[in-house]
Protein backbone atom coordinates (compact mmCIF):
# COMPACT_ATOMS: atom_id res chain seq x y z
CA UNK A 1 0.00 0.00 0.00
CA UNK A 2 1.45 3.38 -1.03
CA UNK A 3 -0.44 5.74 1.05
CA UNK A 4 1.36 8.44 2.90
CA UNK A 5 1.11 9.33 6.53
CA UNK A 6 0.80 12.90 7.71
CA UNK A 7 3.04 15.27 5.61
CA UNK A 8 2.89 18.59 7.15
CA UNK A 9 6.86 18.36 8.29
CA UNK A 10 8.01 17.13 4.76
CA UNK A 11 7.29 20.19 2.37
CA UNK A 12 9.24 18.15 -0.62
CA UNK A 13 7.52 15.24 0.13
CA UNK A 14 3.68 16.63 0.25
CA UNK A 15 4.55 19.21 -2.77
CA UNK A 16 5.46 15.79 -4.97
CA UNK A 17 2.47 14.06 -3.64
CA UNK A 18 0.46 16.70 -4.85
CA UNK A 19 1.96 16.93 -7.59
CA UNK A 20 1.31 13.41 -8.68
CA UNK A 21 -1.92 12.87 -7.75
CA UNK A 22 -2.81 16.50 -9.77
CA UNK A 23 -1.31 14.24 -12.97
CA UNK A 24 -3.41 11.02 -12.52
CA UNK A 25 -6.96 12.90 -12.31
CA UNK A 26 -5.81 15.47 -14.77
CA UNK A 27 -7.04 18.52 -13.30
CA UNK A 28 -4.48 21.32 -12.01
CA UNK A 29 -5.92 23.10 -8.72
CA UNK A 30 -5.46 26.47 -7.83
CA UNK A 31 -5.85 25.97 -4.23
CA UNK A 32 -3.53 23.09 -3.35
CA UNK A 33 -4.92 23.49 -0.16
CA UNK A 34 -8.13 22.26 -0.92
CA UNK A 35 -6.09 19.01 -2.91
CA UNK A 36 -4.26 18.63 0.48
CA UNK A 37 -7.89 18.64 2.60
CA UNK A 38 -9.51 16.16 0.09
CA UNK A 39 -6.76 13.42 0.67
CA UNK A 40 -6.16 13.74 4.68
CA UNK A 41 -7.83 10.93 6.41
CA UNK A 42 -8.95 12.26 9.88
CA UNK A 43 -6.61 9.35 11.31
CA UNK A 44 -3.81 12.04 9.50
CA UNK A 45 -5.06 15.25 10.48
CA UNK A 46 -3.78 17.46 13.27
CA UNK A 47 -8.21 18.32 13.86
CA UNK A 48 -10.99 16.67 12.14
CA UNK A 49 -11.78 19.85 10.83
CA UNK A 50 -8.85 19.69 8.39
CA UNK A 51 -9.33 16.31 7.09
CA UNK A 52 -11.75 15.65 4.45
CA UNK A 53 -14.76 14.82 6.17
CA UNK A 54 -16.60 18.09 5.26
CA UNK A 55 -15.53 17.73 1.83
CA UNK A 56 -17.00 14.59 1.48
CA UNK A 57 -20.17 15.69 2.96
CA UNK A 58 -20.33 18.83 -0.04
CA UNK A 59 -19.30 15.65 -3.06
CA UNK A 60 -21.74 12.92 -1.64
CA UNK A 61 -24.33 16.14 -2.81
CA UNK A 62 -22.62 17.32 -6.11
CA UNK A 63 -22.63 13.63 -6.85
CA UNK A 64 -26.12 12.78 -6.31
CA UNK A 65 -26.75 16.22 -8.08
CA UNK A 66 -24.72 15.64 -11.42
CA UNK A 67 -25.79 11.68 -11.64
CA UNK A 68 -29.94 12.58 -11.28
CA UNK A 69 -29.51 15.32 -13.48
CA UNK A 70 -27.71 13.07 -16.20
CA UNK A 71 -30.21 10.18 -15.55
CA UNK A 72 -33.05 13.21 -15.93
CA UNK A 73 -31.92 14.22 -19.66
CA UNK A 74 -30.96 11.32 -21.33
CA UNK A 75 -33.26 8.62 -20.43
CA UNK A 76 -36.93 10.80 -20.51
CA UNK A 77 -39.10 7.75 -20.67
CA UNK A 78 -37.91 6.29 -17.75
CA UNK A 79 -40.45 6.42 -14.61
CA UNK A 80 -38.50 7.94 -11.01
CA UNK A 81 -38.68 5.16 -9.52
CA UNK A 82 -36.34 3.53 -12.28
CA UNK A 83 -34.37 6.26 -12.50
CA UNK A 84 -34.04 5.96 -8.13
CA UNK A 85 -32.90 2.54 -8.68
CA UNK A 86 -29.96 2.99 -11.30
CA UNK A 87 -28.93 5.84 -9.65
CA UNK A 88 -28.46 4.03 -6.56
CA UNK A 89 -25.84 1.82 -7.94
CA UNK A 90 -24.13 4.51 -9.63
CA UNK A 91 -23.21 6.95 -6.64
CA UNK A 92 -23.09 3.76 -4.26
CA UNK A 93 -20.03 3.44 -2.42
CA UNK A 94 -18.55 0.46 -4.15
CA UNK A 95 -18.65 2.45 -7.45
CA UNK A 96 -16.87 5.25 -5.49
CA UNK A 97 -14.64 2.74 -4.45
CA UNK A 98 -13.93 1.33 -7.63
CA UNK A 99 -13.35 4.66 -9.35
CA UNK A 100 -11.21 5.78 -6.58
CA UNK A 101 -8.57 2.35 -7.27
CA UNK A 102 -9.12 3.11 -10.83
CA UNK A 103 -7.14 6.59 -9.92
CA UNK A 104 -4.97 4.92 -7.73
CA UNK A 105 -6.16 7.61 -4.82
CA UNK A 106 -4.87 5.05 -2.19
CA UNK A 107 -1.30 5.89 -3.26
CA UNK A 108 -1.96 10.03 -2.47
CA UNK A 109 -3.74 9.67 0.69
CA UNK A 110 -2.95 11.31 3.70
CA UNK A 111 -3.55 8.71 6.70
CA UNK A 112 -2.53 8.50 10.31
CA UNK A 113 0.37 5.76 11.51
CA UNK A 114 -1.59 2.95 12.16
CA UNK A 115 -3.88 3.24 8.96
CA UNK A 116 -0.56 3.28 6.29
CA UNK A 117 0.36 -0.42 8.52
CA UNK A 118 -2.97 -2.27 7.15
CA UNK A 119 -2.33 -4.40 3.77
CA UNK A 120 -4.97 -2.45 1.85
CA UNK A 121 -6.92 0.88 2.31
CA UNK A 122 -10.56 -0.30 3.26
CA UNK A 123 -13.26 0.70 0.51
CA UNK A 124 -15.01 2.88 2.52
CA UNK A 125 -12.10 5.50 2.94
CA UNK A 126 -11.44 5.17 -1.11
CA UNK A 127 -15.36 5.84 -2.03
CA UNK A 128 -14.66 9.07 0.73
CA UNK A 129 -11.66 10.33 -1.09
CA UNK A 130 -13.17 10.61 -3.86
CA UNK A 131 -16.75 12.38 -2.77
CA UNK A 132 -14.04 14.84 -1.35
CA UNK A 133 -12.01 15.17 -3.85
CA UNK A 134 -14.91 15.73 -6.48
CA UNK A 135 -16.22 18.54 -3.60
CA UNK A 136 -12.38 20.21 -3.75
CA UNK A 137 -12.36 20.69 -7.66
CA UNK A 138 -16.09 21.87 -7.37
CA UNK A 139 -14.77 24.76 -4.96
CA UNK A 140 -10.81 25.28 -7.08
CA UNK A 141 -12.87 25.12 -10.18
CA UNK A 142 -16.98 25.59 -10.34
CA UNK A 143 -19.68 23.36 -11.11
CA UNK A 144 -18.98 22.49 -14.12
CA UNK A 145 -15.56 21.70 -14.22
CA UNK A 146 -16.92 19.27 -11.40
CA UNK A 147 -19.11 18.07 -13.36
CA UNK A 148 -16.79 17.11 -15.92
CA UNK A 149 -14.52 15.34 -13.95
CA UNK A 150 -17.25 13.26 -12.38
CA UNK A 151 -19.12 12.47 -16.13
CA UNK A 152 -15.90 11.33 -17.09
CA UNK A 153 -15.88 8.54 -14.73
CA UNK A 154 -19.22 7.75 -13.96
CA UNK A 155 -20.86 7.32 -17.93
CA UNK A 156 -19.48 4.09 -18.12
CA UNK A 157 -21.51 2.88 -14.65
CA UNK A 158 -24.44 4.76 -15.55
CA UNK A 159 -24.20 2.77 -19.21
CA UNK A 160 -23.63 -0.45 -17.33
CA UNK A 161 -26.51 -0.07 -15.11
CA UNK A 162 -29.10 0.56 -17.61
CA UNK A 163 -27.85 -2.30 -19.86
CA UNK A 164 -28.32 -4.52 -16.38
CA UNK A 165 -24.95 -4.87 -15.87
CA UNK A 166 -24.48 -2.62 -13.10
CA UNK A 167 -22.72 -4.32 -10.07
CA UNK A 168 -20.14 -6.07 -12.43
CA UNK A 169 -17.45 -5.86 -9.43
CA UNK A 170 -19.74 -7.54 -6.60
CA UNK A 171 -17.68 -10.59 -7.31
CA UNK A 172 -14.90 -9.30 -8.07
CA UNK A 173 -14.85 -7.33 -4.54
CA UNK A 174 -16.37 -10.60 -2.50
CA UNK A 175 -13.39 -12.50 -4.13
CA UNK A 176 -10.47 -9.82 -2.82
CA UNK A 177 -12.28 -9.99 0.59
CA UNK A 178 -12.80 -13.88 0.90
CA UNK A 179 -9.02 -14.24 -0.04
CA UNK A 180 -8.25 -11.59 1.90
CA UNK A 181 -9.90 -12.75 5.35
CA UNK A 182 -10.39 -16.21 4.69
CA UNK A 183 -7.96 -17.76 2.60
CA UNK A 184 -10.32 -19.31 -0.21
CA UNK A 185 -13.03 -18.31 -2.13
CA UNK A 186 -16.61 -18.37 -2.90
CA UNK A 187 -19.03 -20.78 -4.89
CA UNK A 188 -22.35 -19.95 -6.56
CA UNK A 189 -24.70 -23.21 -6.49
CA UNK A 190 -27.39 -22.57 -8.23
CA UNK A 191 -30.39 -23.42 -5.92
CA UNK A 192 -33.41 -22.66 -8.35
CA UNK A 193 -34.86 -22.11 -12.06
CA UNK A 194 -38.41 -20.85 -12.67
CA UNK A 195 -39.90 -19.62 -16.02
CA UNK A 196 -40.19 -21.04 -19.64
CA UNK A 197 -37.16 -22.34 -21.44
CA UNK A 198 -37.19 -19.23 -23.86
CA UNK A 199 -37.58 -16.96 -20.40
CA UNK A 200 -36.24 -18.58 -17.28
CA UNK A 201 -34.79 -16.70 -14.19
CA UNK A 202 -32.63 -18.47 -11.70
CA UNK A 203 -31.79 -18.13 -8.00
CA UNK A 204 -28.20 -18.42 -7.11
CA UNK A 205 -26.61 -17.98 -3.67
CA UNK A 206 -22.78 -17.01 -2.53
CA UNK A 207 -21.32 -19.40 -0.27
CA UNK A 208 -18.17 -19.11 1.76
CA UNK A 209 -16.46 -20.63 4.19
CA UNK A 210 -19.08 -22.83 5.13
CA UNK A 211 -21.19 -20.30 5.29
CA UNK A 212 -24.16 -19.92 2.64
CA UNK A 213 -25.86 -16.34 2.33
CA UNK A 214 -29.11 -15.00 1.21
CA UNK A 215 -29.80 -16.17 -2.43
CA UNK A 216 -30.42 -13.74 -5.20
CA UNK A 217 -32.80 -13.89 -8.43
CA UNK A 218 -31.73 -13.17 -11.63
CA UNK A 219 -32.68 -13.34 -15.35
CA UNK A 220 -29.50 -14.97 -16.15
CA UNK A 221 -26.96 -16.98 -13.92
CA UNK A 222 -24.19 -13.89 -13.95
CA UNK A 223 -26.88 -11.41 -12.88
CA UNK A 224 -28.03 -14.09 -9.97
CA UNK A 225 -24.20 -14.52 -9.00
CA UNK A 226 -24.14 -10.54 -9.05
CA UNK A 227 -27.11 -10.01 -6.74
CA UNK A 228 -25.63 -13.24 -4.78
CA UNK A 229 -22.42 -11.68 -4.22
CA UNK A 230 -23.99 -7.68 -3.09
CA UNK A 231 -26.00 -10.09 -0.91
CA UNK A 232 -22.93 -11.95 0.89
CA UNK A 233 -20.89 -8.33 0.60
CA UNK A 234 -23.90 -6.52 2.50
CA UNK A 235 -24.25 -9.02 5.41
CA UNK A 236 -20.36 -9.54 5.89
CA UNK A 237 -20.34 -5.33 6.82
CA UNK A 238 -23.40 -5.72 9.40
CA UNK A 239 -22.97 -6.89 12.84
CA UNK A 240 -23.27 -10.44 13.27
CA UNK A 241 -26.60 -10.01 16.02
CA UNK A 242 -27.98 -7.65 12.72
CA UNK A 243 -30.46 -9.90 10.04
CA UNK A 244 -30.83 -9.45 6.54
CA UNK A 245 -33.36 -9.30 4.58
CA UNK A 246 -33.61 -12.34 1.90
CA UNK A 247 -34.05 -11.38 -1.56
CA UNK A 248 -35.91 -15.05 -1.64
CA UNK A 249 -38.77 -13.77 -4.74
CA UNK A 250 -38.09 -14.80 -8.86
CA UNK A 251 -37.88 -11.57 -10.55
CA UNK A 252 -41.31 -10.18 -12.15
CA UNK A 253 -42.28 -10.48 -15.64
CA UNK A 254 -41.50 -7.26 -17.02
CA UNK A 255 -37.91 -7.30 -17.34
CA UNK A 256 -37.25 -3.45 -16.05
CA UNK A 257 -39.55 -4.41 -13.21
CA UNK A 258 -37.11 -7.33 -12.62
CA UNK A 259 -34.14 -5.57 -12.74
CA UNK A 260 -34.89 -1.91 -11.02
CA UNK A 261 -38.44 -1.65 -9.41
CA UNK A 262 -39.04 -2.34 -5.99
CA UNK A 263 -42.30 -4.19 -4.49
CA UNK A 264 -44.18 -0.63 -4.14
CA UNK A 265 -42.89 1.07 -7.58
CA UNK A 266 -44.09 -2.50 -9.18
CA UNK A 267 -47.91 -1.82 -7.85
CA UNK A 268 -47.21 1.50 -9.42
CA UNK A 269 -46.63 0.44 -12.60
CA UNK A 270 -49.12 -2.49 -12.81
CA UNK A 271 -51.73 0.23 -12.05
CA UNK A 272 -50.52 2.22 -15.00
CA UNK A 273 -50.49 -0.29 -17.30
């Protein structure tokens, strides 16, 4: 892991860290200050108040701002609650996550001693570096510069999740974290098939360790395994006394319906069809 710990004695040292990171996400601040902010940790700050927990606060908004916005031109026909749904895996925090490694912001951040000792930076702190550092260019460069930046990045989700795809790197995450913490990993048996040869869905559930979690419907096997493995991802971060739900139902009809409506938006749309 190549992220730094507090840098505020080393001028040569933070200036080329700056530097750097300025190069991979190809924008040039004005205010390296607000660069420094967006990559401090508050494990690395000298006061909360200087890390970048305010700055995330401002990016989680510009982010949920520029995605619905996006969403709102280009697909018109699309009902909100559809629109709710796919932008819910876009601005999630594995997609932060993922778009932060895709930077490589874990080699630029600013972390306190015993964070830079732990093999990998946790996901959580990469999808907050980069709602911060999307906040820091909004205030070095405007709203649209912003804007830019995040468009850049996010398209290809937002593309992904309408064509059903969205989630691609549920497995791929479960994998890093069952090899990470405990040394093997996980199997998708395939516990169900409902539906007409020409339009079957199938119910798939991740298993590791011994340990089998709450199955998943899909209208193919990969999209099962995908729902499978945000299933077995989302119960592994909850306290063990804490229950989750089972997503235990074959998928509707309708294939949108399937794929992003909930249980109330689908009464919604039966009663407008």
């Amino acid at each position: 892991m190549a992220a730094h710990g507090p840098l505020g004695d080393d001028a040569p040292a933070a200036d080329d860290l700056l530097v750097r990171c300025q190069q991979r996400i190809e924008y040039q601040f004005q205010d390296l200050d607000l660069l420094r902010a967006a990559l401090t940790h508050a494990s690395g700050a000298d006061h909360r108040l200087q890390s970048n927990e305010r700055l995330e606060f401002l990016g989680d908004a510009i982010l949920g701002m520029v995605v619905c916005e996006q969403l709102f031109d280009r697909y018109p026909k699309q009902l909100e609650g559809e629109l709710t749904k796919i932008k819910s895996v876009v601005v999630s925090r594995l997609t932060c996550a993922k778009i932060s490694r895709q930077l490589d912001l874990e080699e630029f951040m600013i972390l306190g001693k015993g964070m830079t000792t732990a093999a990998e930076v946790p996901p959580s702190l990469l999808a907050d570096v980069f709602e911060a550092l999307v906040a820091a260019i909004h205030l070095d460069g405007g709203f649209e510069v912003s804007r830019r930046f995040l468009l850049r990045h996010l398209e290809p989700e937002i593309e992904a999740t309408v064509a059903g795809r969205g989630g691609d790197n549920y497995k791929s995450i479960l994998q890093q974290v069952a090899q990470r913490e405990f040394s093997t990993t996980p199997t998708y048996p395939l516990l169900d098939e409902k539906g007409p040869d020409h339009s079957k869905c199938f119910q798939v559930a991740a298993q590791l360790a011994g340990r089998r979690f709450p199955p998943a419907w899909g209208q193919n096997k990969k999209e099962a395994e995908q729902r499978a493995a945000e299933n077995a991802l989302t119960e592994l971060r909850q306290p063990p006394e804490a229950e989750t739900p089972v997503d235990d139902q074959p998928p509707a009809d309708n294939e949108l319906e399937a794929t992003l409506a909930s249980p109330d938006e689908l009464d919604t749309l039966r009663d407008e069809q």
